[in-house]
C-alpha atoms as a PDB file:
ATOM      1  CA  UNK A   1     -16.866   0.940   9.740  1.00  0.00           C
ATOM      2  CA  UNK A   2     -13.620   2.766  11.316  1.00  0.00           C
ATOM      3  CA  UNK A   3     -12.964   4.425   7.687  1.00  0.00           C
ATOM      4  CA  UNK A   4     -16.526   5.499   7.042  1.00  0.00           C
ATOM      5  CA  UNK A   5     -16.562   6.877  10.413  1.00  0.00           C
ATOM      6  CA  UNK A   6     -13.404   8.517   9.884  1.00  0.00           C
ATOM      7  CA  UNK A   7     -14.618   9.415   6.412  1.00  0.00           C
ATOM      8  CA  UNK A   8     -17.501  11.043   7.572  1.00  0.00           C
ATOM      9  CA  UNK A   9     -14.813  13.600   9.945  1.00  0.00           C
ATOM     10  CA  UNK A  10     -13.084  14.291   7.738  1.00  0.00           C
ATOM     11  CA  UNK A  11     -15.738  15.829   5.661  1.00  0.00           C
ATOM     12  CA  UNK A  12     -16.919  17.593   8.521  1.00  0.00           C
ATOM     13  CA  UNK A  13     -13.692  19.037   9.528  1.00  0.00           C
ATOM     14  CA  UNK A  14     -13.572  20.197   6.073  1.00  0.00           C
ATOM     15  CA  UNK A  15     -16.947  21.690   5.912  1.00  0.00           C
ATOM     16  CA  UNK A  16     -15.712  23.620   9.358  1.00  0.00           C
ATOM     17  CA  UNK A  17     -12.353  24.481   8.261  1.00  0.00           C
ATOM     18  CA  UNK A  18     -14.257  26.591   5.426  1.00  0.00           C
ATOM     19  CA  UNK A  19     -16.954  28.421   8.005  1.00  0.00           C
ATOM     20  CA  UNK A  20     -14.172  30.550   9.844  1.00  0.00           C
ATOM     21  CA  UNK A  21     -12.872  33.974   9.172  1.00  0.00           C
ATOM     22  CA  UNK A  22      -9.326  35.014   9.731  1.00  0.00           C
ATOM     23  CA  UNK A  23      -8.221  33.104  13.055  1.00  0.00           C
ATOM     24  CA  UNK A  24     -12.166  33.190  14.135  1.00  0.00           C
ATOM     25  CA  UNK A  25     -14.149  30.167  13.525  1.00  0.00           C
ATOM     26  CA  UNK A  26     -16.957  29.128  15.174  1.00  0.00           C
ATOM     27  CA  UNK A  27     -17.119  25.634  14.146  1.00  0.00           C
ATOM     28  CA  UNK A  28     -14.031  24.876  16.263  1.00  0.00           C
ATOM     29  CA  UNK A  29     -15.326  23.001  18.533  1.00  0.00           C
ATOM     30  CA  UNK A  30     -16.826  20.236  16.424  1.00  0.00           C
ATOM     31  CA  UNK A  31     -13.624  20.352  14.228  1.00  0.00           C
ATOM     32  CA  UNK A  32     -12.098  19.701  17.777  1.00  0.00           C
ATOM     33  CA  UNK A  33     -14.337  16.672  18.421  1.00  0.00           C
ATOM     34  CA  UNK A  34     -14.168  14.845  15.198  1.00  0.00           C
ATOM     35  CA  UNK A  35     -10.778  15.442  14.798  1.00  0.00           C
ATOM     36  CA  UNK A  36      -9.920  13.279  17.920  1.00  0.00           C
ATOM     37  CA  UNK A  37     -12.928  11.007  17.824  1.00  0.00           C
ATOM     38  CA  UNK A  38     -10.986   9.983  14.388  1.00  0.00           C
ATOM     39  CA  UNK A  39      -7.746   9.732  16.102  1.00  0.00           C
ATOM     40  CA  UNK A  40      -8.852   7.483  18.657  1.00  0.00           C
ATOM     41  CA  UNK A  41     -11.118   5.329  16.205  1.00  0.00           C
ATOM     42  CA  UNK A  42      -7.977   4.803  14.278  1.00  0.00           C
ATOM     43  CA  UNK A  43      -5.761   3.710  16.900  1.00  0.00           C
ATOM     44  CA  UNK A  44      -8.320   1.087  17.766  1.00  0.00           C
ATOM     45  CA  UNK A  45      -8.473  -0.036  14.587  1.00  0.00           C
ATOM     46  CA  UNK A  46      -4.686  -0.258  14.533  1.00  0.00           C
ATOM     47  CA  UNK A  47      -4.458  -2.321  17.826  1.00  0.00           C
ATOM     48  CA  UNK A  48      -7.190  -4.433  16.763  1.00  0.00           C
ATOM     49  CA  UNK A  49      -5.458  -5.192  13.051  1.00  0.00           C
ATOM     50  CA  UNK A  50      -1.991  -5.860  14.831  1.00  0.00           C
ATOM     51  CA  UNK A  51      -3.923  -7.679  17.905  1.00  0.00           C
ATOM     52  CA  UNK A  52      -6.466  -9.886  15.654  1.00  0.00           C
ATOM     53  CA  UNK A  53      -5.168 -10.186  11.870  1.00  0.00           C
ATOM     54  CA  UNK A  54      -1.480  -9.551  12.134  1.00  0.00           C
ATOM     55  CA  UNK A  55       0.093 -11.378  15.299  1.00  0.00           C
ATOM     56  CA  UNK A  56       1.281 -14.852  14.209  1.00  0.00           C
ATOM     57  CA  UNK A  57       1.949 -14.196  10.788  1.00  0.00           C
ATOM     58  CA  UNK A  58       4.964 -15.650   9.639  1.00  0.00           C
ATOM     59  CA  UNK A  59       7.080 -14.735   6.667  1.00  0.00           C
ATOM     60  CA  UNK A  60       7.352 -17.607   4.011  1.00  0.00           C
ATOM     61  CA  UNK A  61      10.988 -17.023   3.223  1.00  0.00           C
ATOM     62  CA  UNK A  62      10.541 -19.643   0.408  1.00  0.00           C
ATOM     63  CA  UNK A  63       7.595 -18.942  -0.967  1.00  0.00           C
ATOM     64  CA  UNK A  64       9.073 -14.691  -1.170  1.00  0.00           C
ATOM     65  CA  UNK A  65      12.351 -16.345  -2.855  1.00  0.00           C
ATOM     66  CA  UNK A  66      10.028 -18.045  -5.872  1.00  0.00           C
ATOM     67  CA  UNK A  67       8.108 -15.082  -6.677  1.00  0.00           C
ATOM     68  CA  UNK A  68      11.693 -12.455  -6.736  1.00  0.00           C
ATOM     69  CA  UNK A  69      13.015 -15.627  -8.780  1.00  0.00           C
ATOM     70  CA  UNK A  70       9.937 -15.273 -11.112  1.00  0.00           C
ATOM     71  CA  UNK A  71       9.750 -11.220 -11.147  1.00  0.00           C
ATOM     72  CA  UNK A  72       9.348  -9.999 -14.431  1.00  0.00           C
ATOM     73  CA  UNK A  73      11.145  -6.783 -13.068  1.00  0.00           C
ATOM     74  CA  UNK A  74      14.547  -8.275 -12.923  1.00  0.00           C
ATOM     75  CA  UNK A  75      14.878  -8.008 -16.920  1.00  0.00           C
ATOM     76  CA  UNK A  76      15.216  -4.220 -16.679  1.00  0.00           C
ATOM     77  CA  UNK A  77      18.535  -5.147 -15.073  1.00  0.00           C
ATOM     78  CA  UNK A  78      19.620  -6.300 -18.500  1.00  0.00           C
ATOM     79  CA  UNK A  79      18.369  -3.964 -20.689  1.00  0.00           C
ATOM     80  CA  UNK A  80      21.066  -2.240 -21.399  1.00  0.00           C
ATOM     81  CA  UNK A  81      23.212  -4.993 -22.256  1.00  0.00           C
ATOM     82  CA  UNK A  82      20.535  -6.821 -24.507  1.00  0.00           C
ATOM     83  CA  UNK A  83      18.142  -4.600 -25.347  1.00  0.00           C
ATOM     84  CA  UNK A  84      14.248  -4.125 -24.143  1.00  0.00           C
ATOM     85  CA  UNK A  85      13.317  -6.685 -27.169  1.00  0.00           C
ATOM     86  CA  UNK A  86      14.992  -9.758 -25.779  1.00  0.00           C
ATOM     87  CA  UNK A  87      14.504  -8.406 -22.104  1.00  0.00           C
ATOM     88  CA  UNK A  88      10.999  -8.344 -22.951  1.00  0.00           C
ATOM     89  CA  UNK A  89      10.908 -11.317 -24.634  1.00  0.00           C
ATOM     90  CA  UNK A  90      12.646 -13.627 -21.476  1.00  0.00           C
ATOM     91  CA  UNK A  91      10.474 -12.124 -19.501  1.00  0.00           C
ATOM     92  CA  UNK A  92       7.226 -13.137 -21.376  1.00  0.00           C
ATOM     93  CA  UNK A  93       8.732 -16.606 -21.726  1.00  0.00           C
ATOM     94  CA  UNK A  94       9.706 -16.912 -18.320  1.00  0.00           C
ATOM     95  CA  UNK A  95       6.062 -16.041 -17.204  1.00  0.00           C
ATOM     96  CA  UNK A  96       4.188 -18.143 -19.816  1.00  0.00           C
ATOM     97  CA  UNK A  97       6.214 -20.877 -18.571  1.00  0.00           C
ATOM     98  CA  UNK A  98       6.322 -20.187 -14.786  1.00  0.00           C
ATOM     99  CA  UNK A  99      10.133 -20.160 -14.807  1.00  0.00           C
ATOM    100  CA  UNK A 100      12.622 -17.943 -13.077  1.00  0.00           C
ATOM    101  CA  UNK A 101      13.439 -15.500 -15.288  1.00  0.00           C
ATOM    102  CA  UNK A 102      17.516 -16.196 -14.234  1.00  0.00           C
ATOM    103  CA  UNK A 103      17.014 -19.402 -15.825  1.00  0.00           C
ATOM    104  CA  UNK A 104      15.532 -18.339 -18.886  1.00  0.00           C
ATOM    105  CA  UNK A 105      18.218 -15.259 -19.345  1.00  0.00           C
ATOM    106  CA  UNK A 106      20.506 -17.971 -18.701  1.00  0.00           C
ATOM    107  CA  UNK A 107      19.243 -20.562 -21.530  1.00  0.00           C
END
């Protein structure tokens, strides 16, 4: 609701930003308004995500060390020695077979 709100100011403040001429603009005021009325909506939201969704998350050191380990990314590191084809290749293996992809490059 926060982003539609916010949303919806945004296209209003853009709507008034176009209404003015030279340093005049009449539609100031509500450019004013929505402007902080989408400030303050979003630092609610903030407090609320941190507050309500985010505080007592832990980080799963683990679980972050299998899925580097399985990364298909860490084949581009040896590319140059043995080519995309066989990079490509362990990597492919590596996922069809839900292995690290050090092992594989290893084997």
């Amino acid at each position: 609701m926060i982003c539609a709100q916010v949303i919806g100011n945004d296209a209003t403040i853009t709507i008034g930003g176009q209404s003015g001429n030279f340093q005049l603009n009449v539609m100031l005021p509500v450019i004013a308004f929505n402007l902080l009325q989408s400030l303050e909506l979003l630092g609610i939201g903030c407090r609320n995500l941190a507050d309500h969704a985010l505080a007592g998350f832990r980080v799963n050191r683990e679980r972050i060390g299998d899925a580097l380990e399985q990364n298909p990314i860490l084949v581009t590191a040896l590319n140059p020695v043995i080519g995309y084809e066989k990079g490509a290749a362990i990597a492919k293996k590596a996922y069809a077979e839900g292995r690290s992809v050090l092992d594989v490059a290893a084997e």
